[in-house]
Structure formats: structure tokens, C-alpha cells
N, C-alpha and C. Protein backbone atom coordinates (compact mmCIF):
# COMPACT_ATOMS: atom_id res chain seq x y z
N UNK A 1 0.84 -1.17 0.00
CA UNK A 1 0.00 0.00 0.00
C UNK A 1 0.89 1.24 0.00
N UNK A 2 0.81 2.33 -1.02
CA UNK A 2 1.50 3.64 -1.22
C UNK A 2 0.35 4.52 -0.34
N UNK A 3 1.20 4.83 0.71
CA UNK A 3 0.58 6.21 1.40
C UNK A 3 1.04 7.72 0.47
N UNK A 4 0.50 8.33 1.22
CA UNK A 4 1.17 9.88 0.72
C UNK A 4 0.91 10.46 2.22
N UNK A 5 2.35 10.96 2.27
CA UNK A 5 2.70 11.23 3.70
C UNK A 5 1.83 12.76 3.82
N UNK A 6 1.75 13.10 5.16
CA UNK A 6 0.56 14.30 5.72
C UNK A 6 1.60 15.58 5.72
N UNK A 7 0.93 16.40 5.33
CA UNK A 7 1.84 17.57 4.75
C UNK A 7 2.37 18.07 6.54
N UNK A 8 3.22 18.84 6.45
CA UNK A 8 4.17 19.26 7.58
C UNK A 8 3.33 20.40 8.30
N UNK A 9 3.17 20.99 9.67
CA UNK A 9 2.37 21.78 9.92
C UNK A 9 2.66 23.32 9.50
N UNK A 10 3.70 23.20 8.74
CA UNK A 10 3.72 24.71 8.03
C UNK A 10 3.06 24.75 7.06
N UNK A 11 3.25 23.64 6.39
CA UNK A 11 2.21 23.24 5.05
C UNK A 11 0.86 23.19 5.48
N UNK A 12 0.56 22.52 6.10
CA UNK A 12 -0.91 22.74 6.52
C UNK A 12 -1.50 24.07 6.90
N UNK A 13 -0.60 24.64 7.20
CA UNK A 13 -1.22 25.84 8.14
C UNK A 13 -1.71 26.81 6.63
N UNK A 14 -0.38 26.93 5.71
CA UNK A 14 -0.29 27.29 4.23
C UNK A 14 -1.59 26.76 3.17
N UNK A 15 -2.03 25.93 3.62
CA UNK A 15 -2.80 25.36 2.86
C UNK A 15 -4.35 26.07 3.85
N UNK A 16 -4.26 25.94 4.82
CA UNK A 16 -5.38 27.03 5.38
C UNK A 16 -5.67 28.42 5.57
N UNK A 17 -4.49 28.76 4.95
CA UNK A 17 -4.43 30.11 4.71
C UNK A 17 -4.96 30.61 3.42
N UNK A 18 -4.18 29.55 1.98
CA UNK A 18 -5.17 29.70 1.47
C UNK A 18 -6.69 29.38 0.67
N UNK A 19 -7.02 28.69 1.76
CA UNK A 19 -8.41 28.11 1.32
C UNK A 19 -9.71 29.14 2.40
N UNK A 20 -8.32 29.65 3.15
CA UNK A 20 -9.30 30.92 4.12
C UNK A 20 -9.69 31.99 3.00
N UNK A 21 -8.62 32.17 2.55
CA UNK A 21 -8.15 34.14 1.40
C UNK A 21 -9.29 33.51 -0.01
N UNK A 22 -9.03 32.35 -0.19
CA UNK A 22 -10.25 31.92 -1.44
C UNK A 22 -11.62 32.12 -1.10
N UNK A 23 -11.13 31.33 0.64
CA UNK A 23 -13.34 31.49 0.89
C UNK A 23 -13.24 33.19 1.03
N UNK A 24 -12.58 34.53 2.29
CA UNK A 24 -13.20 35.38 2.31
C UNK A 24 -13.43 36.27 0.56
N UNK A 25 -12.65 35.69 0.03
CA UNK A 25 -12.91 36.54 -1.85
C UNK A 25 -14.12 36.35 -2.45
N UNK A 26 -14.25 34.91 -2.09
CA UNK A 26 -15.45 34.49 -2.44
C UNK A 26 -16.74 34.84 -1.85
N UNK A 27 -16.90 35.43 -0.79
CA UNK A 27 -17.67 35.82 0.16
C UNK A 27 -17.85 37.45 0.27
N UNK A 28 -16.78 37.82 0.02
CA UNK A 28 -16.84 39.31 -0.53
C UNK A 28 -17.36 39.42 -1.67
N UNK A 29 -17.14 38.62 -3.10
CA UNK A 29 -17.72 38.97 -4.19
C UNK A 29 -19.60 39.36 -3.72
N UNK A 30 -19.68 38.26 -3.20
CA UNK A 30 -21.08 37.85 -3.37
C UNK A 30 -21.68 38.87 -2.07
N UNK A 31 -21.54 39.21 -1.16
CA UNK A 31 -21.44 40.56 -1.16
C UNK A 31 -21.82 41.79 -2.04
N UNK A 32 -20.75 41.79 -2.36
CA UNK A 32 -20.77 42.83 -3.21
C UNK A 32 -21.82 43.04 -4.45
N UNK A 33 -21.75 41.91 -4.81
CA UNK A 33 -23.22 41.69 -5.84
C UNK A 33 -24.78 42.21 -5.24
N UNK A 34 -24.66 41.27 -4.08
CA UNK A 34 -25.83 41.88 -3.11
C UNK A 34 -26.05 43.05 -3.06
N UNK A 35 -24.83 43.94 -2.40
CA UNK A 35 -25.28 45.14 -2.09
C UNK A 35 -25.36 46.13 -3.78
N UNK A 36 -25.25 45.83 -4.64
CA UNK A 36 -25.00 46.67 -6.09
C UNK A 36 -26.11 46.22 -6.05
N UNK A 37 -26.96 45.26 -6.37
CA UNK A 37 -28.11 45.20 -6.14
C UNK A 37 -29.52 45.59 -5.34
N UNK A 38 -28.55 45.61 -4.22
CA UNK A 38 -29.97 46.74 -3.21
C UNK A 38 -29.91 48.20 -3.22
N UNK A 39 -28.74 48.50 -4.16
CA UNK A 39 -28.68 49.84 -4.01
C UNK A 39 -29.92 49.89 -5.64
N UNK A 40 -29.48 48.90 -6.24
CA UNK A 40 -30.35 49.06 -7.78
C UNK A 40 -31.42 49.13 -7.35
N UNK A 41 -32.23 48.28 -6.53
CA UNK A 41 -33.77 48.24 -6.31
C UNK A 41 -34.53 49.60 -5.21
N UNK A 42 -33.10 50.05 -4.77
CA UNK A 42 -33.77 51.21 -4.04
C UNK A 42 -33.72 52.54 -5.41
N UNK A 43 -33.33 52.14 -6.63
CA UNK A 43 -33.43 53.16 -7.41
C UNK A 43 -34.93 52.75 -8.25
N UNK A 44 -34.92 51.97 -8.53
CA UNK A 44 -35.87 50.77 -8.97
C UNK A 44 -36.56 49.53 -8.76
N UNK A 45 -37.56 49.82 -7.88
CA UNK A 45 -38.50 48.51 -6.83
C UNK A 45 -38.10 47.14 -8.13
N UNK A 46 -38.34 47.57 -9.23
CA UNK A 46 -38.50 46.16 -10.15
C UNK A 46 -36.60 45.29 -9.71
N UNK A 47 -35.64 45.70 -9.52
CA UNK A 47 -34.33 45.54 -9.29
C UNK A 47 -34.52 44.39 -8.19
N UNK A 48 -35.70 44.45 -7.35
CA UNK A 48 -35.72 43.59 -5.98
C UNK A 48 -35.84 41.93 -6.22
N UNK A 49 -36.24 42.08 -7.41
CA UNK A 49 -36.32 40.54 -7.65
C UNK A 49 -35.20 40.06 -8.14
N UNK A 50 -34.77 40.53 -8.98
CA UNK A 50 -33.10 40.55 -9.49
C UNK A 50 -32.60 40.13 -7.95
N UNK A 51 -32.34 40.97 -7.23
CA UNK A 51 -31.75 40.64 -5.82
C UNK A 51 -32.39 39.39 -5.01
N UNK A 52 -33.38 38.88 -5.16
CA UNK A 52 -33.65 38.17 -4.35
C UNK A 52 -33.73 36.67 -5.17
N UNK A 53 -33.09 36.71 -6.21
CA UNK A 53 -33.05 35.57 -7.14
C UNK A 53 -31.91 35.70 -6.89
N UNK A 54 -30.72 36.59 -6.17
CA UNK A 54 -29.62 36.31 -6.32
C UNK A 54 -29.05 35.98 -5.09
N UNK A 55 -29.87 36.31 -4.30
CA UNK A 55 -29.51 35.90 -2.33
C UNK A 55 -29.45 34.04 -2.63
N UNK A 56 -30.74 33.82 -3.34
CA UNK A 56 -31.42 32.36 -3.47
C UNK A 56 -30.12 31.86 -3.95
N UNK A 57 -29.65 32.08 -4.98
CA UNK A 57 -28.76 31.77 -6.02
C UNK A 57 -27.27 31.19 -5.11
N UNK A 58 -26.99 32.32 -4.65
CA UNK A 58 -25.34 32.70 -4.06
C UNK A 58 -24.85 31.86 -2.96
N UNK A 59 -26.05 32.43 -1.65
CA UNK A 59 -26.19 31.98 -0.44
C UNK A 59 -25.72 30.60 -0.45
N UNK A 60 -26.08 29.76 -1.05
CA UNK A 60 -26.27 28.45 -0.88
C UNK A 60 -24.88 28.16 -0.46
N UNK A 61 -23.80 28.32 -1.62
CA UNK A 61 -22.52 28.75 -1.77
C UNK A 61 -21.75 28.77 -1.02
N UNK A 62 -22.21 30.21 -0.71
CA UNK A 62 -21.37 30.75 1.12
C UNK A 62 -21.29 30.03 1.75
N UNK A 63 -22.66 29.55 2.19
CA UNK A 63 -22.58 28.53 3.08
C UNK A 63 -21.58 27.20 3.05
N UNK A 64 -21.61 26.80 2.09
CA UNK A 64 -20.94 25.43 1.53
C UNK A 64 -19.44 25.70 2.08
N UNK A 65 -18.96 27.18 0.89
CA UNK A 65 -17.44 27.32 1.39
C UNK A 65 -17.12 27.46 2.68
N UNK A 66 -18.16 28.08 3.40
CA UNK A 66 -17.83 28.36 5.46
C UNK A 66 -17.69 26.91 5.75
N UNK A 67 -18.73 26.02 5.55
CA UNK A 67 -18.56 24.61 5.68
C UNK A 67 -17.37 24.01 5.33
N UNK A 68 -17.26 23.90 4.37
CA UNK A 68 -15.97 23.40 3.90
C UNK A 68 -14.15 24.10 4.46
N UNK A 69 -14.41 25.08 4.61
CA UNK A 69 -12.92 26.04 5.77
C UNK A 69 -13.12 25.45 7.11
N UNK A 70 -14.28 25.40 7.71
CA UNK A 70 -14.74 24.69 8.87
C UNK A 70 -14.19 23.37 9.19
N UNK A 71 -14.48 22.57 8.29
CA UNK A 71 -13.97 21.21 8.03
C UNK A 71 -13.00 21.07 7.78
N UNK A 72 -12.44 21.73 6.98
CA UNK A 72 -10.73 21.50 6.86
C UNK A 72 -9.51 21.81 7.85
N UNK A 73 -10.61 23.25 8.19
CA UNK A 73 -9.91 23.52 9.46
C UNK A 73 -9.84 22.22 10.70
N UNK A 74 -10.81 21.57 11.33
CA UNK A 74 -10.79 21.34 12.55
C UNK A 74 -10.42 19.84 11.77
N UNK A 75 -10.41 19.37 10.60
CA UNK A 75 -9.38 18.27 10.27
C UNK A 75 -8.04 18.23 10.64
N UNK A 76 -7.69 19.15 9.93
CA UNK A 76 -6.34 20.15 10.12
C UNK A 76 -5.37 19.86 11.64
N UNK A 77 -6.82 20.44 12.29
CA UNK A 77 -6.62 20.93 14.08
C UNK A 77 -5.88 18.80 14.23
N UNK A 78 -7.14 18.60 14.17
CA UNK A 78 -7.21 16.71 14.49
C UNK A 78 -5.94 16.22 14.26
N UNK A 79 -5.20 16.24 12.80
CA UNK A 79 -4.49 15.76 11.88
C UNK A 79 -3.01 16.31 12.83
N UNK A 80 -3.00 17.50 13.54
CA UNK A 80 -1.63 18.19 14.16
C UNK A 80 -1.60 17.79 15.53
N UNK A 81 -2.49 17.70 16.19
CA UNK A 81 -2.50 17.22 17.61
C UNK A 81 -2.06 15.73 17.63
N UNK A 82 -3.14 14.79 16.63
CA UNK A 82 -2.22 13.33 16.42
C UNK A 82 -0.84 13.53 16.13
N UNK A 83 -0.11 14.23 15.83
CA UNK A 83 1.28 14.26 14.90
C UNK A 83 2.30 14.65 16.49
N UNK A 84 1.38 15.08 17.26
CA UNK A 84 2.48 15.94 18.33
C UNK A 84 2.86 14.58 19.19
């Protein structure tokens, strides 16, 4: 059986750093969409649906990536405490 050995805790830490900087970008975009959008529908009530097809849309997302940093993280945590 070929293992593949567990990355070193600098590496790991590197590797949560950036899957942190990916999720907050990702989380800012969508953001940002949001709010360009509520500023549209306060110029234009019709804009609100646009926005709220896009909360539906996005959200889901966010969520997933927080989940997923979450998980990797306290893998992470698991994976360094066994190693000590």
C-alpha cells in the first residue's frame, strides 16, 4: 500500500491560509453583488427581484465554502495534535 505522507504543519497551516483568502474573496464577491443590487432596487422597486433571485442563487454557496474552511480547518486541528 503507497501512502502519501501528511503535509508538515507549516504546510498545513499554508494550505489554510489559502483556502481561508479563497473562501473570504469568495464571500466578498457575493457581497458585493448583493449590495449593487440593493442599491439598484432602491433606485428601482423592479431591481428587488433581481436581488432576491440572487440571495437564493449565491447563499447556498457561502454557506458550503464556510462549511468546507470549517472542516478543513478542525481536520487540520485533528491531523496536528495526532502528529504531536
Amino acid at each position: 500500500m503507497n501512502e502519501t505522507p501528511l503535509p508538515s504543519p507549516t504546510q498545513t497551516l499554508q494550505l489554510l491560509c489559502d483556502q481561508f483568502r479563497d473562501t473570504k474573496h469568495d464571500i466578498n464577491n457575493v457581497f458585493a453583488v448583493l449590495l449593487a443590487l440593493a442599491e439598484l432596487g432602491e433606485r428601482n422597486p423592479a431591481n428587488y427581484e433581481r436581488l432576491g433571485k440572487a440571495v437564493l442563487e449565491r447563499c447556498p454557496a457561502v454557506v458550503q465554502n464556510l462549511q468546507s474552511f470549517q472542516e478543513s480547518l478542525f481536520s487540520s486541528l485533528e491531523r496536528l495534535k495526532a502528529a504531536q
